[in-house]
N, C-alpha and C. Protein backbone atom coordinates (compact mmCIF):
# COMPACT_ATOMS: atom_id res chain seq x y z
N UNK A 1 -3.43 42.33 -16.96
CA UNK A 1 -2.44 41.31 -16.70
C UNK A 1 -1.23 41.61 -17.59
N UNK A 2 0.01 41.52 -17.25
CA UNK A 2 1.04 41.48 -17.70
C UNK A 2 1.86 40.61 -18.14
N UNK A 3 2.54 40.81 -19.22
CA UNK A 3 3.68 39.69 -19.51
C UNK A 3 3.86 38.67 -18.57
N UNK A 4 4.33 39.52 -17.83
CA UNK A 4 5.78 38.94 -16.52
C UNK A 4 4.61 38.34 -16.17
N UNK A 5 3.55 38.52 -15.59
CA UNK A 5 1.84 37.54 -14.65
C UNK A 5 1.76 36.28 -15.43
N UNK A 6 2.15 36.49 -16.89
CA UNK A 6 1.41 35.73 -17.58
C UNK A 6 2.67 34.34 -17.76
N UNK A 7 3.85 34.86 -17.86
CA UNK A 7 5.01 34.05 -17.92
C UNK A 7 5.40 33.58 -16.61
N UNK A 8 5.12 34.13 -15.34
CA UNK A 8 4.84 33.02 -13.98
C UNK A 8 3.99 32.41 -14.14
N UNK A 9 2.85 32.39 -14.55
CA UNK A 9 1.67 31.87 -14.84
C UNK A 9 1.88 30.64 -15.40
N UNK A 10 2.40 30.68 -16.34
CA UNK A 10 2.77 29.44 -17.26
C UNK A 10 3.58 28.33 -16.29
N UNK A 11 5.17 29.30 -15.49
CA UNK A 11 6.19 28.63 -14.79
C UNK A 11 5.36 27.67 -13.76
N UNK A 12 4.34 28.37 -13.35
CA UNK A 12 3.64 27.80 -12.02
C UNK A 12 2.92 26.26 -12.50
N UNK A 13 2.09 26.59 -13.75
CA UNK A 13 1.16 25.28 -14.60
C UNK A 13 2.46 24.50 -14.72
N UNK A 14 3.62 24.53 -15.33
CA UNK A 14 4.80 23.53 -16.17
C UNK A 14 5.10 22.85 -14.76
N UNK A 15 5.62 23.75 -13.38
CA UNK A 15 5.16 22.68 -12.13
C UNK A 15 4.66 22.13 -11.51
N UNK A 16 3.30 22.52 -11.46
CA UNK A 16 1.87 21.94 -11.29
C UNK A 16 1.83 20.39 -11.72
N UNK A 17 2.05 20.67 -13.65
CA UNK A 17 2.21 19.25 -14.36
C UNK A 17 3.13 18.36 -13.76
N UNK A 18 4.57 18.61 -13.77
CA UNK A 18 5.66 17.48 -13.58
C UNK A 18 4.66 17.28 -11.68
N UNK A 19 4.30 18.04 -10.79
CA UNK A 19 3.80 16.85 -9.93
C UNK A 19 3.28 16.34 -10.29
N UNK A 20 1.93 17.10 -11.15
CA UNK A 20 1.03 15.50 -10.95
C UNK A 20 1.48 14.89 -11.56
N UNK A 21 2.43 14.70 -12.74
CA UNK A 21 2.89 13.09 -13.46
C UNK A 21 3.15 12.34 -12.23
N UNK A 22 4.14 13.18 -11.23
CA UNK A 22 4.82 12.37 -10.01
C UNK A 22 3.84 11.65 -9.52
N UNK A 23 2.75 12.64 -9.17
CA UNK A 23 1.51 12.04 -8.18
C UNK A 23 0.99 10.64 -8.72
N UNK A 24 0.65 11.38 -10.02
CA UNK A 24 -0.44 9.95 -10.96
C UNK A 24 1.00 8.72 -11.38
N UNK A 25 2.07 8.74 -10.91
CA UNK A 25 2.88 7.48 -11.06
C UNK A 25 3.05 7.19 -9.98
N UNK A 26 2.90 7.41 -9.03
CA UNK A 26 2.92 7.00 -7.52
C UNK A 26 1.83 6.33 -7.13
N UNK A 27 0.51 6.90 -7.42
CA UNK A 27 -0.43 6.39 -7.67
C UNK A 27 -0.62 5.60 -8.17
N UNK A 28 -0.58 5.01 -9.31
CA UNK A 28 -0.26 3.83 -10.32
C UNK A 28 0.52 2.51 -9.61
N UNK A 29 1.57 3.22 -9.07
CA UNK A 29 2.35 1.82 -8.23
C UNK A 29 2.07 1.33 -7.18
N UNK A 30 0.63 2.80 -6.57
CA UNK A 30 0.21 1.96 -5.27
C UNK A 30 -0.87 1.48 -5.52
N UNK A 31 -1.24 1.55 -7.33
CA UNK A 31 -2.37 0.24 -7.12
C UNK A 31 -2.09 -0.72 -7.52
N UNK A 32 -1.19 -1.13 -8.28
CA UNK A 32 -0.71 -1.94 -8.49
C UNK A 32 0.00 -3.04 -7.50
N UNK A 33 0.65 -2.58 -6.27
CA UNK A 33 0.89 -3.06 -5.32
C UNK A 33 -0.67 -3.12 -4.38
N UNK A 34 -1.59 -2.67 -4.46
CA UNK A 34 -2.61 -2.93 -3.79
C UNK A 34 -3.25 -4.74 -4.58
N UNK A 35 -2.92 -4.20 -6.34
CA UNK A 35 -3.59 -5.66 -6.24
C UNK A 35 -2.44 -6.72 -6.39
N UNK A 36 -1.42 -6.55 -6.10
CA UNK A 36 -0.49 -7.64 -6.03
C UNK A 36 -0.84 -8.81 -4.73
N UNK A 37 -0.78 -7.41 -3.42
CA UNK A 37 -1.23 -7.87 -2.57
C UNK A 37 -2.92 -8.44 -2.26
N UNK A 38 -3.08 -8.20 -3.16
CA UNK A 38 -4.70 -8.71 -2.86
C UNK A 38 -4.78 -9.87 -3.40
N UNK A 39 -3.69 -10.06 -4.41
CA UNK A 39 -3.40 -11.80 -5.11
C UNK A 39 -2.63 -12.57 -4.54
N UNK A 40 -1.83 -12.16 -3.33
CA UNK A 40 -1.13 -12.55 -2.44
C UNK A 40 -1.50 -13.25 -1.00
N UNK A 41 -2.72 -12.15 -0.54
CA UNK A 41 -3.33 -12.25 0.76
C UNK A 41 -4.63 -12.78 0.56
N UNK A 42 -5.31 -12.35 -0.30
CA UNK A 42 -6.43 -12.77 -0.33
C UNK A 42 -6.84 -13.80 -1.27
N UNK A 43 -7.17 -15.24 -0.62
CA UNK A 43 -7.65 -16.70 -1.04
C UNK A 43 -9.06 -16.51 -1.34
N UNK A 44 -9.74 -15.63 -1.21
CA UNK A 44 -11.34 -15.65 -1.02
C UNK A 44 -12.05 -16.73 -0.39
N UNK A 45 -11.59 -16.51 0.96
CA UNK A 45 -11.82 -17.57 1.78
C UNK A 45 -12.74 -16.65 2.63
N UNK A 46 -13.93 -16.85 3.13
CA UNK A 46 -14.57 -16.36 4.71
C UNK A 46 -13.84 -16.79 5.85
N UNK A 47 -13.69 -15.82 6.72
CA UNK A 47 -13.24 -16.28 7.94
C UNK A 47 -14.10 -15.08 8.95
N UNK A 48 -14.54 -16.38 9.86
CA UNK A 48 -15.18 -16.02 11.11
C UNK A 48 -14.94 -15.31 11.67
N UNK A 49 -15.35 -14.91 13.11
CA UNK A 49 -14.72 -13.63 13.96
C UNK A 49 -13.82 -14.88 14.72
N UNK A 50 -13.86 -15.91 14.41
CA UNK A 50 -12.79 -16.49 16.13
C UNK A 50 -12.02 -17.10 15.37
N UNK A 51 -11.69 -17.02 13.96
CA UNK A 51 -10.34 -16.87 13.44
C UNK A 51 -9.78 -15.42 12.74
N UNK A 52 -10.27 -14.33 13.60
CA UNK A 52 -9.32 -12.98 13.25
C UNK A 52 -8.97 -12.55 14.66
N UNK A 53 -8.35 -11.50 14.56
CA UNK A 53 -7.12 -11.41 15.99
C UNK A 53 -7.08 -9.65 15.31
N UNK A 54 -6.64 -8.98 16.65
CA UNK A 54 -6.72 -7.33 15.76
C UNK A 54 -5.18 -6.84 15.44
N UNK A 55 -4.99 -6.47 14.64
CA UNK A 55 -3.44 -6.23 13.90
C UNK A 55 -2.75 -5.21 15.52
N UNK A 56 -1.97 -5.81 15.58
CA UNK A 56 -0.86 -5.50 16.44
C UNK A 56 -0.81 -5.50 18.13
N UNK A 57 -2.07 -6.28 18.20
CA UNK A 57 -2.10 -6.90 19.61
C UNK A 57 -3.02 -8.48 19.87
N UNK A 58 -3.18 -8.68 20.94
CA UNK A 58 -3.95 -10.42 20.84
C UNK A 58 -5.33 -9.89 21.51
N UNK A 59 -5.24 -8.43 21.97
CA UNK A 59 -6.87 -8.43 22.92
C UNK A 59 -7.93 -8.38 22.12
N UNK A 60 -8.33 -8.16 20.71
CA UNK A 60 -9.12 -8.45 19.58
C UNK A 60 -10.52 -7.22 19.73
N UNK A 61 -10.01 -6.10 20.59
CA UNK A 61 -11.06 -5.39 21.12
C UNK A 61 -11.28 -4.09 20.14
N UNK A 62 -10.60 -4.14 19.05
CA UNK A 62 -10.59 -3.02 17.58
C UNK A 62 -11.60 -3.52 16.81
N UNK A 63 -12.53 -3.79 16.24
CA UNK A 63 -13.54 -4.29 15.30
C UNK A 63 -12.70 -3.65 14.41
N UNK A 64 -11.98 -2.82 13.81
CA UNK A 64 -12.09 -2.06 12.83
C UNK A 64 -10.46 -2.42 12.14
N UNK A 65 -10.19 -3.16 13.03
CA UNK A 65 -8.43 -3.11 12.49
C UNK A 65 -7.92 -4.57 12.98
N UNK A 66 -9.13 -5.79 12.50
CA UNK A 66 -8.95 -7.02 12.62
C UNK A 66 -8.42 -7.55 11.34
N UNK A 67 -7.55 -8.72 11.26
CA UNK A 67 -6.87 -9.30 10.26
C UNK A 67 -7.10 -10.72 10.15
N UNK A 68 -7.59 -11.33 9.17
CA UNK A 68 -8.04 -12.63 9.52
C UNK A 68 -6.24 -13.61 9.35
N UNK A 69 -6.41 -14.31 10.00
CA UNK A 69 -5.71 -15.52 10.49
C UNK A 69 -5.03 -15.91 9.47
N UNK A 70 -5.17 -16.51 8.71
CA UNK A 70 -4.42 -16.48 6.94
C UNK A 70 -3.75 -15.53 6.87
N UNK A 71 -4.09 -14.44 6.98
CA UNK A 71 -2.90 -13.29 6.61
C UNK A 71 -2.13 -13.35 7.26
N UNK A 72 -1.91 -13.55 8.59
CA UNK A 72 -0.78 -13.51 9.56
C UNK A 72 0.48 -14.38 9.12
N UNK A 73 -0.16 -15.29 9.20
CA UNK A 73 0.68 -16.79 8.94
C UNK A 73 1.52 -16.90 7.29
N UNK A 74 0.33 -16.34 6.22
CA UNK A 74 0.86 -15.77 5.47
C UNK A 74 2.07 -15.40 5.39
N UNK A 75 1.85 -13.54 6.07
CA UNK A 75 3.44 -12.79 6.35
C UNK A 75 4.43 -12.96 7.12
N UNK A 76 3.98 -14.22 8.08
CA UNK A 76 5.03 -14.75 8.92
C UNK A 76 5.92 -15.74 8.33
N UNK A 77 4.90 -16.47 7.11
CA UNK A 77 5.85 -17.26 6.10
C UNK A 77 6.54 -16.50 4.85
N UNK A 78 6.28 -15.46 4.62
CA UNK A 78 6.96 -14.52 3.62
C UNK A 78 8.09 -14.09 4.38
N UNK A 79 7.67 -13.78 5.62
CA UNK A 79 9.35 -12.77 6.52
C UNK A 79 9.72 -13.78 6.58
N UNK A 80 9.45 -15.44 6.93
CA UNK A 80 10.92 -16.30 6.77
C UNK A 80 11.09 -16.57 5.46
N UNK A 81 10.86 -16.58 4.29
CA UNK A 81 11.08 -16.89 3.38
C UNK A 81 12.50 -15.80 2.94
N UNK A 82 12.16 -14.33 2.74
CA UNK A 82 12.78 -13.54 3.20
C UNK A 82 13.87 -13.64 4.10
N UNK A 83 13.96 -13.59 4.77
CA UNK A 83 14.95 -13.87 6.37
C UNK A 83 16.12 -15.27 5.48
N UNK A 84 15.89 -15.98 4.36
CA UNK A 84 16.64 -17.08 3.89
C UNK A 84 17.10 -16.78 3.31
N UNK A 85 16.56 -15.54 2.51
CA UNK A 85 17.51 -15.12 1.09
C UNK A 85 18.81 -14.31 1.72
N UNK A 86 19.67 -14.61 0.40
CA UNK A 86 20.88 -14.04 0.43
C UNK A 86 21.39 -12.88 -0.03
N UNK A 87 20.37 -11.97 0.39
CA UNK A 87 20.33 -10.31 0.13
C UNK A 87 21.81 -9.84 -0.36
N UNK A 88 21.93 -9.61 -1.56
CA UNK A 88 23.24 -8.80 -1.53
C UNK A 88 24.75 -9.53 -1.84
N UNK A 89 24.51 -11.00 -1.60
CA UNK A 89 25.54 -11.56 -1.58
C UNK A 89 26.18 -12.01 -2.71
């Protein structure tokens, strides 16, 4: 192995690092936003199957990509809450 192998070598690890800082802070903010939202959405309430509905249609025929009823109403009261503010002004 040579110098020059050994001094790309290094160049390659010093970029390696600055991603993963990137990665592992990206990471960090999406768990953090995971439990924001989980203090947000989730009441720890049970809800039945005939109060969930499947995310992005009314035919409820996804088992796998159902949203219980609270959440909806939820984000429908956050986007108007939202929708009031005076973004910018």
């Amino acid at each position: 192995m040579t110098a020059e192998q050994v001094e790309e070598l290094r160049r390659q690890i010093a970029e390696l690092s600055e991603q993963l800082e990137v990665a592992e802070q990206r990471l960090s903010r999406l768990q953090i936003t995971r439990e924001t939202m989980d203090e947000i959405l989730g009441d720890g309430t049970e809800v039945d199957d005939q109060h969930t509905r499947t995310a992005g249609s009314d035919s409820g025929n996804d088992p796998k990509r159902t949203v219980p009823q609270h959440v909806s109403v939820r984000l429908a009261g956050a986007l108007e809450a939202f929708n009031g503010w005076n973004v910018g002004s």
